[in-house]
PDB file of N, CA and C in Angstrom:
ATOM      1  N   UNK A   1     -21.134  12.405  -4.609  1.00  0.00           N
ATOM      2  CA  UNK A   1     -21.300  11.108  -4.004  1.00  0.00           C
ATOM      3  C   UNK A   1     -20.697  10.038  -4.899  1.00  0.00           C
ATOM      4  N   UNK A   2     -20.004   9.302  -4.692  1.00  0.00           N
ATOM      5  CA  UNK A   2     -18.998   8.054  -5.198  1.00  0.00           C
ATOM      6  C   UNK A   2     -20.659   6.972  -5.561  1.00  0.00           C
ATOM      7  N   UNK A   3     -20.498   5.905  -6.999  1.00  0.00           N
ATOM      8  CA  UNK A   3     -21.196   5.134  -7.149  1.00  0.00           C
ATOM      9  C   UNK A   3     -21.639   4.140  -6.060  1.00  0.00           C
ATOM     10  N   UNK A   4     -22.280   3.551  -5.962  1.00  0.00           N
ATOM     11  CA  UNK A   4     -22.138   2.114  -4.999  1.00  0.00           C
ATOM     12  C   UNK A   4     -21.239   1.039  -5.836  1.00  0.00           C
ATOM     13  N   UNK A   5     -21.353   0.671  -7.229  1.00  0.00           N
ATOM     14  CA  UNK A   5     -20.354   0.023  -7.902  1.00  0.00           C
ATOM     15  C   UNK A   5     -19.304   0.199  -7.411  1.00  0.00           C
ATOM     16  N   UNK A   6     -18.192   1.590  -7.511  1.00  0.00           N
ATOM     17  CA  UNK A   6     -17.197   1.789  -7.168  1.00  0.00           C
ATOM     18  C   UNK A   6     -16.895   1.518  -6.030  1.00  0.00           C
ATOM     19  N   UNK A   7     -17.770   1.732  -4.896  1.00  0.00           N
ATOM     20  CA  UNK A   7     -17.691   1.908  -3.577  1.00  0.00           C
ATOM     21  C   UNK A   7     -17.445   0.082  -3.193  1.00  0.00           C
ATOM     22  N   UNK A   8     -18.272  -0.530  -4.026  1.00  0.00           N
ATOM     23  CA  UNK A   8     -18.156  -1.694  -3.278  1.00  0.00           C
ATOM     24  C   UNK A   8     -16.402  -2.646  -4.032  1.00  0.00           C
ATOM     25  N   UNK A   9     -16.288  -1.870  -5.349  1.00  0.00           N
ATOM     26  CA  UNK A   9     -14.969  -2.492  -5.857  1.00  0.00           C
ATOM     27  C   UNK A   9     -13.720  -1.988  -5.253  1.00  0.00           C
ATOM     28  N   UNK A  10     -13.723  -0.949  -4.258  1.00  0.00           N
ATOM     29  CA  UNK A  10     -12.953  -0.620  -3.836  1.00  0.00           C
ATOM     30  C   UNK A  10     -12.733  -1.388  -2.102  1.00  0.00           C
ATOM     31  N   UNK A  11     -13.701  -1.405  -2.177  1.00  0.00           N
ATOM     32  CA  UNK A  11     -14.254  -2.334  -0.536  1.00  0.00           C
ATOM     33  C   UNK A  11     -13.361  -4.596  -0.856  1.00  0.00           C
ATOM     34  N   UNK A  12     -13.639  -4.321  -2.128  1.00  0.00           N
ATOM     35  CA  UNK A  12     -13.481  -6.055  -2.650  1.00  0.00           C
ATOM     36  C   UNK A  12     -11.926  -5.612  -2.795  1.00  0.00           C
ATOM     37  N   UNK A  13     -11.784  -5.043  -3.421  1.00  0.00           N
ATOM     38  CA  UNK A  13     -10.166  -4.577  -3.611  1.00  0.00           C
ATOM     39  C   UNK A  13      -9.129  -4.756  -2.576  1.00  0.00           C
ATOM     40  N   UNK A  14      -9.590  -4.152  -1.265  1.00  0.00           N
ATOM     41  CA  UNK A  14      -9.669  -3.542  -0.062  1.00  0.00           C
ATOM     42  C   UNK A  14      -8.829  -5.151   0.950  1.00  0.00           C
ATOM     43  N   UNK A  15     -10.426  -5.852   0.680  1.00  0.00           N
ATOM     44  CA  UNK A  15     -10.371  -7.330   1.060  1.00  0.00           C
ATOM     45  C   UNK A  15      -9.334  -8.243   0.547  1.00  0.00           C
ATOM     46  N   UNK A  16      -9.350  -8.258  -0.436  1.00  0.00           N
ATOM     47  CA  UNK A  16      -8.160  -8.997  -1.563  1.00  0.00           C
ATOM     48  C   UNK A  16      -7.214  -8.967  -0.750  1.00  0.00           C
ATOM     49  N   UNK A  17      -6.862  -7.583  -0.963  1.00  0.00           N
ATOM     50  CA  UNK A  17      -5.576  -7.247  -0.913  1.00  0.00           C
ATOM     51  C   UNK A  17      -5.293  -7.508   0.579  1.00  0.00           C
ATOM     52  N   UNK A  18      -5.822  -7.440   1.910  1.00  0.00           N
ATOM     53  CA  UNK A  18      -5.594  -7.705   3.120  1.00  0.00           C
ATOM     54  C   UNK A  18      -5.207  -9.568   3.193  1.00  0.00           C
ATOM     55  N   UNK A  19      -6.196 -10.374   2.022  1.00  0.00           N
ATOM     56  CA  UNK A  19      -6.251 -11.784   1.700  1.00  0.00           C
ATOM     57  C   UNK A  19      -4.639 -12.177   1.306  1.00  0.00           C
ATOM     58  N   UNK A  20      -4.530 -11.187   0.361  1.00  0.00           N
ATOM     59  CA  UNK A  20      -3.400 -11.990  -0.490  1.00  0.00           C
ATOM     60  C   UNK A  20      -1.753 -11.297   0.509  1.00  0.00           C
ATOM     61  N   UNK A  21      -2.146 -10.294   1.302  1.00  0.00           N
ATOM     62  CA  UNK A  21      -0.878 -10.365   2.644  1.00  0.00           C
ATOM     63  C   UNK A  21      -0.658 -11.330   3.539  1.00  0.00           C
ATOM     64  N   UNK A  22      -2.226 -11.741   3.899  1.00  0.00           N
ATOM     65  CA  UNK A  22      -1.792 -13.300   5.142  1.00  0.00           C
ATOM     66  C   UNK A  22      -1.242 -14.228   4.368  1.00  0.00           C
ATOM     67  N   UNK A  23      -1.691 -14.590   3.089  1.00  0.00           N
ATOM     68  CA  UNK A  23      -1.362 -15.746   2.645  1.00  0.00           C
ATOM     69  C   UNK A  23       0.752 -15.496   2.446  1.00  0.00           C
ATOM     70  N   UNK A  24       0.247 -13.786   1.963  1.00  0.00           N
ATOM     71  CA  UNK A  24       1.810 -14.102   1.459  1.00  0.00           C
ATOM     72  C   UNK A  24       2.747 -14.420   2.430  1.00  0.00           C
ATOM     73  N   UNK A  25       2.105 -13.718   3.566  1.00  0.00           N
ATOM     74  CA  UNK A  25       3.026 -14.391   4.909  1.00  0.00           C
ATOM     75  C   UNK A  25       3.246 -15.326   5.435  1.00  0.00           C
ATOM     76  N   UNK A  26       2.425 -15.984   5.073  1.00  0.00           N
ATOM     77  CA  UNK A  26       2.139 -17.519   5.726  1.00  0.00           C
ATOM     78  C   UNK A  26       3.150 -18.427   4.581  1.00  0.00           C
ATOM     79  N   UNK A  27       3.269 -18.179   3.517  1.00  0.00           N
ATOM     80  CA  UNK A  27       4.041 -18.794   2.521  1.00  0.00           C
ATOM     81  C   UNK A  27       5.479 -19.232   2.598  1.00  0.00           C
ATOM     82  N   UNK A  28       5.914 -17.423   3.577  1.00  0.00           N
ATOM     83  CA  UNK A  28       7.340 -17.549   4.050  1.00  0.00           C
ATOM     84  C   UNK A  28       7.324 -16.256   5.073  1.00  0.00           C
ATOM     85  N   UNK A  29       7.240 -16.311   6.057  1.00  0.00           N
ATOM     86  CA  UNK A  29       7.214 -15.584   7.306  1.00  0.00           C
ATOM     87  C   UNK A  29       8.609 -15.108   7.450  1.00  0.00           C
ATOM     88  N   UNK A  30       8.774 -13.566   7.263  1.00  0.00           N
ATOM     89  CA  UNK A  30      10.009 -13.549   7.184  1.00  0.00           C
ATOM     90  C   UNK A  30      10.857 -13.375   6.322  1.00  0.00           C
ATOM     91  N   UNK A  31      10.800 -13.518   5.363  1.00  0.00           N
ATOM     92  CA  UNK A  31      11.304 -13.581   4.381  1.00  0.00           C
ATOM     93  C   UNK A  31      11.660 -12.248   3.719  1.00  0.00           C
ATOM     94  N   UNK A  32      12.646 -11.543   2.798  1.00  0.00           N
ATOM     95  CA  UNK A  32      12.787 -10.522   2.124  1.00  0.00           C
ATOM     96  C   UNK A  32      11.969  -9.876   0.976  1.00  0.00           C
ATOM     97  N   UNK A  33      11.681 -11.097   0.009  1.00  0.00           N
ATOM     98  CA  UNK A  33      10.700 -11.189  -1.080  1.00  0.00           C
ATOM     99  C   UNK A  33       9.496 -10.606  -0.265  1.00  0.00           C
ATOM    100  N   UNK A  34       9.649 -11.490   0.500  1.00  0.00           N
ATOM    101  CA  UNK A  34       8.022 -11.383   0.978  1.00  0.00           C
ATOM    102  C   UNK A  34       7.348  -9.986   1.756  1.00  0.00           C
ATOM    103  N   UNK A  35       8.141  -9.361   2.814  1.00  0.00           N
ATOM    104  CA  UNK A  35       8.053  -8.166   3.199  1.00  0.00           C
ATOM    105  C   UNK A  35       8.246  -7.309   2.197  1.00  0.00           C
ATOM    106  N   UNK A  36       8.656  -6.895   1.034  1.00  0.00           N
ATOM    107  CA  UNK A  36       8.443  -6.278   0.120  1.00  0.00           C
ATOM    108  C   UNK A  36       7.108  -6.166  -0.808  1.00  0.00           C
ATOM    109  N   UNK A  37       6.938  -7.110  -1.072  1.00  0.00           N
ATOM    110  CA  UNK A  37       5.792  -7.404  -1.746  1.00  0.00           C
ATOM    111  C   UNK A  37       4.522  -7.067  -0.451  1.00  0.00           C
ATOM    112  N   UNK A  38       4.485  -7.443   0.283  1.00  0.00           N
ATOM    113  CA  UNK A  38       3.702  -6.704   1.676  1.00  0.00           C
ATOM    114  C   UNK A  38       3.584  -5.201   2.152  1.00  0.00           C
ATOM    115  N   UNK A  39       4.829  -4.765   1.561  1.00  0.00           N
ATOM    116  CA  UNK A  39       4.804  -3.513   1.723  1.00  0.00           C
ATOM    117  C   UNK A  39       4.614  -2.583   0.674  1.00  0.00           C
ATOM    118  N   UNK A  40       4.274  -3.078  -0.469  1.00  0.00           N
ATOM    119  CA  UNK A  40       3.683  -2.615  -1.787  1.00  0.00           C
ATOM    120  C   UNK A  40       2.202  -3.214  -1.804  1.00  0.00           C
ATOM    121  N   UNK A  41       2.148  -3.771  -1.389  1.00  0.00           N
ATOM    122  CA  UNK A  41       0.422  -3.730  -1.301  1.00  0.00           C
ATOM    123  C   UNK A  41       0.205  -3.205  -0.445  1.00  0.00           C
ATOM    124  N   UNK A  42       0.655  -3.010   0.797  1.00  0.00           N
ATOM    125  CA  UNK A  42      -0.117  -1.889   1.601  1.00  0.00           C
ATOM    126  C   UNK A  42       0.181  -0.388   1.331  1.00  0.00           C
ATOM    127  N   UNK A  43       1.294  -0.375   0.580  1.00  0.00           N
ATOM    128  CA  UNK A  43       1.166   1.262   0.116  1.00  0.00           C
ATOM    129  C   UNK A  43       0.091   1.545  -1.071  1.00  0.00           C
ATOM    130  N   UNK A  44       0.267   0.389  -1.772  1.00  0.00           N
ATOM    131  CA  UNK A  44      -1.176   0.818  -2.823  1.00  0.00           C
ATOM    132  C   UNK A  44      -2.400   0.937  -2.283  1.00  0.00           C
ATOM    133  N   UNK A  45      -2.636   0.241  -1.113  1.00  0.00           N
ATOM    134  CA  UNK A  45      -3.949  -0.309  -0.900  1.00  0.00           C
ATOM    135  C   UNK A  45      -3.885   1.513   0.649  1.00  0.00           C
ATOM    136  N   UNK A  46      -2.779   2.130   0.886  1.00  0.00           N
ATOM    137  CA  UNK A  46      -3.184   3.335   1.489  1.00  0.00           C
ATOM    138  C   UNK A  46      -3.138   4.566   0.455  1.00  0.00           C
ATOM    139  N   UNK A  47      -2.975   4.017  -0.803  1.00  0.00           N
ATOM    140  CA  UNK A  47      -3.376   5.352  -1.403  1.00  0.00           C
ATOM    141  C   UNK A  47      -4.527   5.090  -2.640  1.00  0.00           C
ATOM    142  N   UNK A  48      -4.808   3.879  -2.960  1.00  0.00           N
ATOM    143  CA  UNK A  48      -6.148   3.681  -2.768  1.00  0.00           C
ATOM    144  C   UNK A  48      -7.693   4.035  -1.598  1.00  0.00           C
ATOM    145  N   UNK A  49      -7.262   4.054  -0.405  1.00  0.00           N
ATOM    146  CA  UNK A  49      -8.080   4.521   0.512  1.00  0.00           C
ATOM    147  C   UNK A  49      -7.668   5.940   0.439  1.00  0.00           C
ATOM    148  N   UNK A  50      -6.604   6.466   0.618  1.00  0.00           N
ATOM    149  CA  UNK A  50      -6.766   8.229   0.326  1.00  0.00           C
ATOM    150  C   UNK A  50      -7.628   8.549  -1.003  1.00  0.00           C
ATOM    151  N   UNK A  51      -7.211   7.805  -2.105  1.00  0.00           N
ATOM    152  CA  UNK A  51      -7.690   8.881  -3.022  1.00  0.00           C
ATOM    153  C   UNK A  51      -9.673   8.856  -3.198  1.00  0.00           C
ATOM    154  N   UNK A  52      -9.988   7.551  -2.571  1.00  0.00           N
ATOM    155  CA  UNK A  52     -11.233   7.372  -2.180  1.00  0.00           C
ATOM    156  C   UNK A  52     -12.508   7.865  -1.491  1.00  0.00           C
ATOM    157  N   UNK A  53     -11.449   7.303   0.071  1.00  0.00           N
ATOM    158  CA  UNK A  53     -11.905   7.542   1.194  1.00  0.00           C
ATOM    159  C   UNK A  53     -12.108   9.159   1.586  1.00  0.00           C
ATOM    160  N   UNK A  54     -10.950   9.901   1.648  1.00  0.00           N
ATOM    161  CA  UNK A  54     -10.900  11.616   1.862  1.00  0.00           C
ATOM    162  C   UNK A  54     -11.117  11.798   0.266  1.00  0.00           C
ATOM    163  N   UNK A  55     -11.531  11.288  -0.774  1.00  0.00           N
ATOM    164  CA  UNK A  55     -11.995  12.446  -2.035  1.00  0.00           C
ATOM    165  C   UNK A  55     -10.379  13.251  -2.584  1.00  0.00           C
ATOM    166  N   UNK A  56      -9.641  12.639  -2.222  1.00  0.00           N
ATOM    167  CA  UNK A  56      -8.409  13.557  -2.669  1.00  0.00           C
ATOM    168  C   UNK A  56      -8.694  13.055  -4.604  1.00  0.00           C
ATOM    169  N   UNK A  57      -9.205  11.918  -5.109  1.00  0.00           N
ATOM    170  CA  UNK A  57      -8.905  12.040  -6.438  1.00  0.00           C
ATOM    171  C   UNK A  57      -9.795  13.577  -7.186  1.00  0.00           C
ATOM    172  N   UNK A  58     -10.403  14.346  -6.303  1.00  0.00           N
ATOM    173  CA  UNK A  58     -11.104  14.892  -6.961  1.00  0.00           C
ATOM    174  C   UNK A  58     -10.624  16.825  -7.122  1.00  0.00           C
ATOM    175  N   UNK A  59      -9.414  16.245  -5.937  1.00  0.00           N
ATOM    176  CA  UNK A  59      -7.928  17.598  -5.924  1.00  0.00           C
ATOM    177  C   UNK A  59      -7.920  17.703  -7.348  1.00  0.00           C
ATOM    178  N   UNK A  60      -7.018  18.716  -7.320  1.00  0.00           N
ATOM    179  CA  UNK A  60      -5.666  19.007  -8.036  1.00  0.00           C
ATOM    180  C   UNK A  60      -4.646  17.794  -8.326  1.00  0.00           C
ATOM    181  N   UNK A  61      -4.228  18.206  -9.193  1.00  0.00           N
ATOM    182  CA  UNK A  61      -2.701  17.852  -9.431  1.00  0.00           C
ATOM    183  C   UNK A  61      -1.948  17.178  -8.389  1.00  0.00           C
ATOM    184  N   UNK A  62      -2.038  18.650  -8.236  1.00  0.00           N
ATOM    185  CA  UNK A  62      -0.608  18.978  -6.928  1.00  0.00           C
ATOM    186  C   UNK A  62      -0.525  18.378  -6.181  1.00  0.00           C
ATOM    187  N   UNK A  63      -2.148  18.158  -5.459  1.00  0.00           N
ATOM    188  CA  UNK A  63      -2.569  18.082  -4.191  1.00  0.00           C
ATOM    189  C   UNK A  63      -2.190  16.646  -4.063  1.00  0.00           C
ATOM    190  N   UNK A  64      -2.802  15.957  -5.310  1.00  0.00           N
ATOM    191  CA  UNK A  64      -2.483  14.257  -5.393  1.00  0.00           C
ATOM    192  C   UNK A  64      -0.892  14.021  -5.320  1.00  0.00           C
ATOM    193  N   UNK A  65      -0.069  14.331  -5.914  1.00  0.00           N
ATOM    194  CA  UNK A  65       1.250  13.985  -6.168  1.00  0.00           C
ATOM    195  C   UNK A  65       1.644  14.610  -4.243  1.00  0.00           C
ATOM    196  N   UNK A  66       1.225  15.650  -3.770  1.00  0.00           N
ATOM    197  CA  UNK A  66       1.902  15.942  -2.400  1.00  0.00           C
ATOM    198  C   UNK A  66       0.914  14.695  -1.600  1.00  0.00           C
ATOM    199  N   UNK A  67       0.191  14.279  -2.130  1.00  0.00           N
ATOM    200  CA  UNK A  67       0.383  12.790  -1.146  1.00  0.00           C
ATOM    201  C   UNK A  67       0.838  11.739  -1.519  1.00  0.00           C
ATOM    202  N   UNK A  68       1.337  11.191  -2.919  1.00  0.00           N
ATOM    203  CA  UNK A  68       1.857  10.191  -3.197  1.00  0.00           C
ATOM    204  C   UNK A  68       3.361  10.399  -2.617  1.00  0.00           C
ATOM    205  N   UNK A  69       4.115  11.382  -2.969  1.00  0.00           N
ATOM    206  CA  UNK A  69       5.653  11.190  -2.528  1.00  0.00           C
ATOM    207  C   UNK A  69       5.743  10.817  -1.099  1.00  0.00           C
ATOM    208  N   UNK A  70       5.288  11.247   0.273  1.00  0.00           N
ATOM    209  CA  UNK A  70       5.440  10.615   0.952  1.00  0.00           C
ATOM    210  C   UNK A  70       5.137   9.307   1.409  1.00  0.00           C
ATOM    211  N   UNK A  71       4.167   8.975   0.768  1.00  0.00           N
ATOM    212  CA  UNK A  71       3.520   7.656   0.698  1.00  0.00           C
ATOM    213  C   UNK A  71       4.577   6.355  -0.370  1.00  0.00           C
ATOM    214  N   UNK A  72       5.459   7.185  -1.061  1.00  0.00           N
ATOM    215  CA  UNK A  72       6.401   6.197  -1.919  1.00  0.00           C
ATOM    216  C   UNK A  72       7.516   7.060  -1.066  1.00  0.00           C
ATOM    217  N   UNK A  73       7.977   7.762  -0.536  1.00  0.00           N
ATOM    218  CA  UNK A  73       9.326   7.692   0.258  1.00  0.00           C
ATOM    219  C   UNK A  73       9.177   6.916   1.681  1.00  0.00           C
ATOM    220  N   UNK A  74       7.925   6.577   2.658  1.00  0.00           N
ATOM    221  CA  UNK A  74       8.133   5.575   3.449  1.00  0.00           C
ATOM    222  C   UNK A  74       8.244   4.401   2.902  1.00  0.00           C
ATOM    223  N   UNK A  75       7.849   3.985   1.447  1.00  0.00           N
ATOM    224  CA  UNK A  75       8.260   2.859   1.308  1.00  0.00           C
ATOM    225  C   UNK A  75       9.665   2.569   0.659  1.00  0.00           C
ATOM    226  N   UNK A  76      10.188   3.545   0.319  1.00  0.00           N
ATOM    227  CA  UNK A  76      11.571   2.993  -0.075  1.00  0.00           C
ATOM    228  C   UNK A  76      12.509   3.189   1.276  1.00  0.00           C
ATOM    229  N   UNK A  77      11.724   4.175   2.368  1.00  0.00           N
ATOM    230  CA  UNK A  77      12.820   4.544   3.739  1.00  0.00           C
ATOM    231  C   UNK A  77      12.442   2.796   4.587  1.00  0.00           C
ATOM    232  N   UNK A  78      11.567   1.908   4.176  1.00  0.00           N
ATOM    233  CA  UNK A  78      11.092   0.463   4.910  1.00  0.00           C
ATOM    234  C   UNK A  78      11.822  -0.518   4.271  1.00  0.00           C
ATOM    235  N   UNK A  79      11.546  -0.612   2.579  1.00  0.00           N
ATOM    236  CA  UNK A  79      12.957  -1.497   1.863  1.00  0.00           C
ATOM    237  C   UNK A  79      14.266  -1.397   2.280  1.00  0.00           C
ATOM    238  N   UNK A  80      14.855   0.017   2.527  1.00  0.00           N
ATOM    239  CA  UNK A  80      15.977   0.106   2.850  1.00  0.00           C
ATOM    240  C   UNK A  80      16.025  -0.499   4.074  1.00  0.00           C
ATOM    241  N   UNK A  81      15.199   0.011   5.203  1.00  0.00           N
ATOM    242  CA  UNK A  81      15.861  -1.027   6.478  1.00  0.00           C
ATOM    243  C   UNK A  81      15.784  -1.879   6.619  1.00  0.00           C
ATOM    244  N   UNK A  82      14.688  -2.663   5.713  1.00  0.00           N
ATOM    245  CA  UNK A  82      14.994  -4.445   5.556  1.00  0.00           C
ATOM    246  C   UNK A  82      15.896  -4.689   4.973  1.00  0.00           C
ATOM    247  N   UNK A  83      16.633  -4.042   3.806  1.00  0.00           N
ATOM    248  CA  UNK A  83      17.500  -4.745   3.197  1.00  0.00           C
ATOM    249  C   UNK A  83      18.802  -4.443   3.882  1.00  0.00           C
ATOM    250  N   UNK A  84      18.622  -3.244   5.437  1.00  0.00           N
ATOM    251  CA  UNK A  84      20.423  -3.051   6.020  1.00  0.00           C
ATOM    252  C   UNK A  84      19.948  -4.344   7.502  1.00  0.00           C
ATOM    253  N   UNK A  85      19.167  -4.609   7.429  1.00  0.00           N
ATOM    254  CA  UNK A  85      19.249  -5.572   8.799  1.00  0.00           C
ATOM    255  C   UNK A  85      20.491  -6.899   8.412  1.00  0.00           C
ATOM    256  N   UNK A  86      20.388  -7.594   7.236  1.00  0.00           N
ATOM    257  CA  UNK A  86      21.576  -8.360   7.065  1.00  0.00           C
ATOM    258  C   UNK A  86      22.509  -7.864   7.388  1.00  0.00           C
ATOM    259  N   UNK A  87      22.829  -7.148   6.895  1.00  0.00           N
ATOM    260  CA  UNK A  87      24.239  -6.224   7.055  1.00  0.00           C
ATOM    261  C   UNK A  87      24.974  -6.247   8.320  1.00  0.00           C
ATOM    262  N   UNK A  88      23.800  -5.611   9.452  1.00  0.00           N
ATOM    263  CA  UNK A  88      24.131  -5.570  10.884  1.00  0.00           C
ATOM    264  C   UNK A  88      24.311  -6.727  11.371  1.00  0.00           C
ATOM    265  N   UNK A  89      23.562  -7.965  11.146  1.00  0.00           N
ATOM    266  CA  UNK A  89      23.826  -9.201  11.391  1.00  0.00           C
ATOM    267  C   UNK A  89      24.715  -9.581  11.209  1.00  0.00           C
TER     268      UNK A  89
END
């Protein structure tokens, strides 16, 4: 069973981090900076809830790293198509 401490810093964490995406959007809607940085907090903040939520920190090795790589190759396969949309334009 996970602490309640932990449980609830991961819950505040959780919040933050959903906080500090509206704002960042609202700052500049649109923007390149900004969808990046949006899309690194939500990849942290989904493998923060994996390693939590399903107990994966309590795997293997292995088991952890075979969920991080796909979880860091959608985010570099999402940078890339933001950064080819200029292009096409």
């Amino acid at each position: 069973m996970m602490k309640t401490s932990l449980a609830v810093g991961i819950w505040l964490y959780l919040v933050v981090a959903s906080v500090v995406e509206v704002v960042a959007y609202r700052v500049n809607p649109g923007g390149l900076n900004i969808d990046i940085v949006i899309g690194v907090i939500a990849s942290v903040s989904a493998v923060v809830t994996a390693l939590f939520s399903m107990n994966i920190r309590e795997e293997s090795t292995a088991v952890k790293y075979l969920f991080l790589v796909p979880v860091l190759l959608v985010g570099v396969l999402i940078i890339t198509l933001l950064l080819a949309f200029p292009i096409i334009q």
